[in-house]
N, C-alpha and C. Protein backbone atom coordinates (compact mmCIF):
# COMPACT_ATOMS: atom_id res chain seq x y z
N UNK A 1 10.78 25.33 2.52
CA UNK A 1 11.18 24.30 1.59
C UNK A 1 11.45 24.94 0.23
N UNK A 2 12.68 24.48 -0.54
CA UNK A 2 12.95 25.31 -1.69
C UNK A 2 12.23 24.92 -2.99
N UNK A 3 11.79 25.60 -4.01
CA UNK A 3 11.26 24.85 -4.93
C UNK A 3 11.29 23.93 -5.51
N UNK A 4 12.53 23.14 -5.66
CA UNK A 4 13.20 22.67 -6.20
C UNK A 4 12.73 20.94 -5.54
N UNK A 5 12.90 21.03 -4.03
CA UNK A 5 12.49 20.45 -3.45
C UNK A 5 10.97 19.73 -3.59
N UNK A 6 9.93 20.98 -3.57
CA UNK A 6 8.36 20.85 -3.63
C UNK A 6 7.99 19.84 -4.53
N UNK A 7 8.91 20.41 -6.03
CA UNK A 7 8.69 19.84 -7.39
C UNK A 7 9.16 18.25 -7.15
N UNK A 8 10.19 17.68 -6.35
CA UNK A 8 10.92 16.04 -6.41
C UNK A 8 9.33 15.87 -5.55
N UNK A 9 9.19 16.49 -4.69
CA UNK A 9 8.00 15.43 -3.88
C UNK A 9 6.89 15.67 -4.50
N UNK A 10 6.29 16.55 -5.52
CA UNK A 10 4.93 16.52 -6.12
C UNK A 10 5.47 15.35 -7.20
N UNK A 11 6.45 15.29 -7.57
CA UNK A 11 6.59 14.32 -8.61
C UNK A 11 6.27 13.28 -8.37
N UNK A 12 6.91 12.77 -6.97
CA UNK A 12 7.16 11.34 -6.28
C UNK A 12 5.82 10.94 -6.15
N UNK A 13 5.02 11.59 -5.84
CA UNK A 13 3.48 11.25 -4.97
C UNK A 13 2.93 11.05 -6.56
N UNK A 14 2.95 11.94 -7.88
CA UNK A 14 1.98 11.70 -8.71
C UNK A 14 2.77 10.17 -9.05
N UNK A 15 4.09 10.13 -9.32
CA UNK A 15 4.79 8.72 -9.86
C UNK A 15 3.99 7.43 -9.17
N UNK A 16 4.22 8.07 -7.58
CA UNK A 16 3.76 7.17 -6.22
C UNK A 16 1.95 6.71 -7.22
N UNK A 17 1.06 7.36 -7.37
CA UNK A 17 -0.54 7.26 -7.89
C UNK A 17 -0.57 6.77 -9.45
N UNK A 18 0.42 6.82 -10.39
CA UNK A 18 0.08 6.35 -10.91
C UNK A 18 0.72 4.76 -11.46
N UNK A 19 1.86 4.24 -10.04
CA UNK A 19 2.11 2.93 -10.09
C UNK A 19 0.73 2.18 -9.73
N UNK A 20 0.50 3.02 -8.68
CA UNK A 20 -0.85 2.82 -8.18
C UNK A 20 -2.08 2.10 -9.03
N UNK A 21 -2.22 2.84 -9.93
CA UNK A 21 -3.35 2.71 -11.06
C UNK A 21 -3.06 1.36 -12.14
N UNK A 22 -1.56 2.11 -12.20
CA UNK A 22 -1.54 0.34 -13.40
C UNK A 22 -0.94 -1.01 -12.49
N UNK A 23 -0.71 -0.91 -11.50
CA UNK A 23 -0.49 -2.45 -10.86
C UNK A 23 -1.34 -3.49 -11.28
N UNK A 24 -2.55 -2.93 -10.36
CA UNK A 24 -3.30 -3.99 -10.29
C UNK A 24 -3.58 -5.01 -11.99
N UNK A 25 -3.36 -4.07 -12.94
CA UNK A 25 -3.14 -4.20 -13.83
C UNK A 25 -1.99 -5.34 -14.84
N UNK A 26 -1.14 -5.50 -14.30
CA UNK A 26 0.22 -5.66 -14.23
C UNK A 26 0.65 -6.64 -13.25
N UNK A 27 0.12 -7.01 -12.15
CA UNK A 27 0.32 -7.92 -11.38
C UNK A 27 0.04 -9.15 -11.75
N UNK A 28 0.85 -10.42 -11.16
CA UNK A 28 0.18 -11.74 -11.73
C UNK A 28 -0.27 -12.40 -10.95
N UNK A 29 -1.29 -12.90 -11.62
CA UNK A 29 -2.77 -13.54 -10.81
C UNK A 29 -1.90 -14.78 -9.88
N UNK A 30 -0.96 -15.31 -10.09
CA UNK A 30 -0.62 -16.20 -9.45
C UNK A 30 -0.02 -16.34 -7.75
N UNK A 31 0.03 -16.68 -7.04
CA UNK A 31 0.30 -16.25 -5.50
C UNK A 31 1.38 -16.29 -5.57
N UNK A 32 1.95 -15.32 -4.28
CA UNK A 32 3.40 -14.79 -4.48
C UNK A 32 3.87 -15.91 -3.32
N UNK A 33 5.08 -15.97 -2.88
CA UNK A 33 5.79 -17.11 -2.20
C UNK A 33 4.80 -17.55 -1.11
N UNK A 34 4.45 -16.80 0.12
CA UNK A 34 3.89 -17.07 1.33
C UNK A 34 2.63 -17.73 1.15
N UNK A 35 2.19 -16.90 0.15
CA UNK A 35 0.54 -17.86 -0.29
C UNK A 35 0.61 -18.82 -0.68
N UNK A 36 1.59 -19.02 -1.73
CA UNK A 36 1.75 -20.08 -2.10
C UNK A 36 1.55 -21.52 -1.23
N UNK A 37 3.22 -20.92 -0.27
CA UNK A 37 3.79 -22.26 0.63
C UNK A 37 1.89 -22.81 1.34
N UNK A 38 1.72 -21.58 2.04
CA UNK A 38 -0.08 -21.85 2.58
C UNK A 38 -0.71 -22.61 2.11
N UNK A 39 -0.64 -22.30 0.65
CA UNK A 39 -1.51 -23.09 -0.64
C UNK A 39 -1.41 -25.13 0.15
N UNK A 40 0.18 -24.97 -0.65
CA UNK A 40 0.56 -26.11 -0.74
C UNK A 40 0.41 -26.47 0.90
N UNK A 41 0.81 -26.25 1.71
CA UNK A 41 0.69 -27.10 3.46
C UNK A 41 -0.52 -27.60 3.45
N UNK A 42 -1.77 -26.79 2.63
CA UNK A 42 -3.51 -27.11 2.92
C UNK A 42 -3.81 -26.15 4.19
N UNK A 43 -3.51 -25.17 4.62
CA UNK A 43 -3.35 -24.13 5.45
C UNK A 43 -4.93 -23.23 4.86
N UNK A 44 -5.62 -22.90 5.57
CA UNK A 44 -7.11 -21.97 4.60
C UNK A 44 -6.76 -21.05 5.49
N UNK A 45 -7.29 -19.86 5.09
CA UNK A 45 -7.15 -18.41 5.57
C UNK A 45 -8.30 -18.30 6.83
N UNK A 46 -9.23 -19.26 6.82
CA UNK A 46 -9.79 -19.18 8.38
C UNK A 46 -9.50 -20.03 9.64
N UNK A 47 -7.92 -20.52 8.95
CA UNK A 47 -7.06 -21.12 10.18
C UNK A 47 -6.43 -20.40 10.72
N UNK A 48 -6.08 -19.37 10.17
CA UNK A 48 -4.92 -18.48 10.86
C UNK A 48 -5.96 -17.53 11.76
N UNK A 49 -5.02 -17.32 13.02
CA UNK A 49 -5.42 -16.61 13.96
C UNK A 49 -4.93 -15.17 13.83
N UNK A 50 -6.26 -14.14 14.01
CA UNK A 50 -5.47 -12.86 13.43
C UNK A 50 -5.78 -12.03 14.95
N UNK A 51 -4.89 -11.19 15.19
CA UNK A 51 -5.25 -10.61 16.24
C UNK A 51 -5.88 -8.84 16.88
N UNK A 52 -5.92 -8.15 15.52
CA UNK A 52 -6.63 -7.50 14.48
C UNK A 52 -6.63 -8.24 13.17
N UNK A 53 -8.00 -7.81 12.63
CA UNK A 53 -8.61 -7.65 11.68
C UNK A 53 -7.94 -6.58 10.62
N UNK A 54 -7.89 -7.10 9.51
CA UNK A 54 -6.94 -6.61 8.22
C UNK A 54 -8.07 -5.48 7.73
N UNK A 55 -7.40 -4.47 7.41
CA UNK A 55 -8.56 -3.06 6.68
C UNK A 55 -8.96 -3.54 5.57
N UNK A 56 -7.65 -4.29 4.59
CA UNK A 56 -7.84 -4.26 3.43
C UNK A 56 -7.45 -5.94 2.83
N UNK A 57 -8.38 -6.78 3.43
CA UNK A 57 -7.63 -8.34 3.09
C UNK A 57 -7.55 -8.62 1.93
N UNK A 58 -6.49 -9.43 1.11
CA UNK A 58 -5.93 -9.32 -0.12
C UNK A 58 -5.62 -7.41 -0.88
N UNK A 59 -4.89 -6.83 -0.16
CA UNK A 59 -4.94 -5.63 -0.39
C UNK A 59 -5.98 -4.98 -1.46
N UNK A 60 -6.99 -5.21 -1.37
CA UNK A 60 -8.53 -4.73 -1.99
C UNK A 60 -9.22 -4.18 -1.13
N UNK A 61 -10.25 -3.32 -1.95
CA UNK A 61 -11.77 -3.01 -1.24
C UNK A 61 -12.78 -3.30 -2.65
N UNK A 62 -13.55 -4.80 -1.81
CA UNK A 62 -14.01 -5.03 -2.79
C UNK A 62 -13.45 -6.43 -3.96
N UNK A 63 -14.21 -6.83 -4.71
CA UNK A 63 -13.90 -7.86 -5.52
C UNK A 63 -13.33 -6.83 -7.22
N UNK A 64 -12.54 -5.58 -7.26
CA UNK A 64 -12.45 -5.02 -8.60
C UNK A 64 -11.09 -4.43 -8.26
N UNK A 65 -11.18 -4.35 -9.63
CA UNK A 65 -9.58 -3.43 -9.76
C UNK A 65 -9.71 -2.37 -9.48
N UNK A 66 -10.69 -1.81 -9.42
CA UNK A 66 -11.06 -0.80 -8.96
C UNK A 66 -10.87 -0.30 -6.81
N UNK A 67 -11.07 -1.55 -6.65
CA UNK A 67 -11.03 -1.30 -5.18
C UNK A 67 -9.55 -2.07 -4.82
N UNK A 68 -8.67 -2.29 -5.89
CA UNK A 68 -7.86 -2.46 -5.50
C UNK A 68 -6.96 -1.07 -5.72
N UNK A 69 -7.10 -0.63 -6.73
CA UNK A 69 -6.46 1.22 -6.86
C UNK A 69 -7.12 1.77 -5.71
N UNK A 70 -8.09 2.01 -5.29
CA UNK A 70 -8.67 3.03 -3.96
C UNK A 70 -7.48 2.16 -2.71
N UNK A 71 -7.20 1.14 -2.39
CA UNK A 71 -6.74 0.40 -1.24
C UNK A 71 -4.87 1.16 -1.37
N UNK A 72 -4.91 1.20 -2.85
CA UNK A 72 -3.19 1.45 -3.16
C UNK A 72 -3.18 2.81 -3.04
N UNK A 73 -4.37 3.19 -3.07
CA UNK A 73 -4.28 5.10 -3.10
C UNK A 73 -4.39 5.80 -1.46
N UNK A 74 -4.90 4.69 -0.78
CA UNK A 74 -5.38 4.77 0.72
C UNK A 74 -3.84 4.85 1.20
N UNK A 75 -3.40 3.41 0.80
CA UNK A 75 -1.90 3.06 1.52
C UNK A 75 -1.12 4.20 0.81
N UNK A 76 -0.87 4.87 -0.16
CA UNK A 76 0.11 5.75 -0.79
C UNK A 76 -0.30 7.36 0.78
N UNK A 77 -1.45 7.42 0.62
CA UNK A 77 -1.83 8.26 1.42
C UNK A 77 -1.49 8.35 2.97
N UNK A 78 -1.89 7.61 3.45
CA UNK A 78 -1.65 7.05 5.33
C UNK A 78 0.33 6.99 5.60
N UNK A 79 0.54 6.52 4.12
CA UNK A 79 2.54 6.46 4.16
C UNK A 79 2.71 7.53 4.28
N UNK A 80 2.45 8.76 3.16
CA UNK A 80 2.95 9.90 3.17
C UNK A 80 2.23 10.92 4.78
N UNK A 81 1.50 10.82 4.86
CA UNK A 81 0.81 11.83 5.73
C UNK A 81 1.76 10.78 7.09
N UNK A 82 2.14 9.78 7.36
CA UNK A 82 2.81 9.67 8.91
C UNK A 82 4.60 10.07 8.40
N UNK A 83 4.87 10.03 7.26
CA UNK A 83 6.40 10.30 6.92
C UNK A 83 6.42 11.83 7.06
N UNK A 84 5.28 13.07 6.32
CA UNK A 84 5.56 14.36 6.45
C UNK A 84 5.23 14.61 8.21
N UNK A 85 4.39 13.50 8.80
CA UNK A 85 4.14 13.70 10.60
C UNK A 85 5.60 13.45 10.90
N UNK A 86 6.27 12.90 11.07
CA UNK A 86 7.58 12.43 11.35
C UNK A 86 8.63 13.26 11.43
N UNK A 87 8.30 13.59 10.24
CA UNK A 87 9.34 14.49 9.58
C UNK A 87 9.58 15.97 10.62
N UNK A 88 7.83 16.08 10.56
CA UNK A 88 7.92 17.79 11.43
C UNK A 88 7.44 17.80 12.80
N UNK A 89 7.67 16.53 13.40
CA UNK A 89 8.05 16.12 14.57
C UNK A 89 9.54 16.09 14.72
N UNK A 90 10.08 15.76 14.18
CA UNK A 90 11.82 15.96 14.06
C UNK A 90 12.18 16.74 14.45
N UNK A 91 11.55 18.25 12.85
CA UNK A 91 12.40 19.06 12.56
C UNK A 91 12.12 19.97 14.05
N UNK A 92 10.83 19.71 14.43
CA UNK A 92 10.67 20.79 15.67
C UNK A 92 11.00 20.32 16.58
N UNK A 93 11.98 19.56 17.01
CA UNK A 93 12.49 19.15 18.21
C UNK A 93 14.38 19.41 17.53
N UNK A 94 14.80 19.92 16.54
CA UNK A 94 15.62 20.48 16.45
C UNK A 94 16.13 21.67 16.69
């Protein structure tokens, strides 16, 4: 991989960690469309049938902003590590 290269993806991943950090920050407390509609039908979240269990329900760990950056740093992580798997699954079948 050329340097040039290394440097766009060390960039991307720190860019990737520190959207990370100020979201939760930055986000608005108010529910986004789907919750909403839920809201309004009278729909509660122990009506719905799940068929796994969510890692991270309301994308958190935890009741803090804090465990909501570890959940965004988890997901930034598990993306990249199956995209570079992918990737050199590819390239070695080329």
């Amino acid at each position: 991989m050329e340097k040039g290269n290394k440097y766009l993806i060390i960039m991307g991943i720190v860019l990737c960690i520190v959207i990370a950090c100020l979201s939760p920050f930055l986000a608005s407390a108010d529910p986004d469309g789907l919750e909403k509609s839920a809201e309004d039908s009278a729909l509660s979240e122990d009506a719905a049938v799940s068929v796994v269990e969510s890692p991270f329900p309301d994308y958190t760990l935890g009741d803090s902003k804090l465990g909501e950056i570890v959940a965004l740093i988890i997901g930034i992580v598990i993306t990249i590590t199956l995209g570079f798997g992918v990737a050199y699954i590819v390239k070695k079948h080329d």
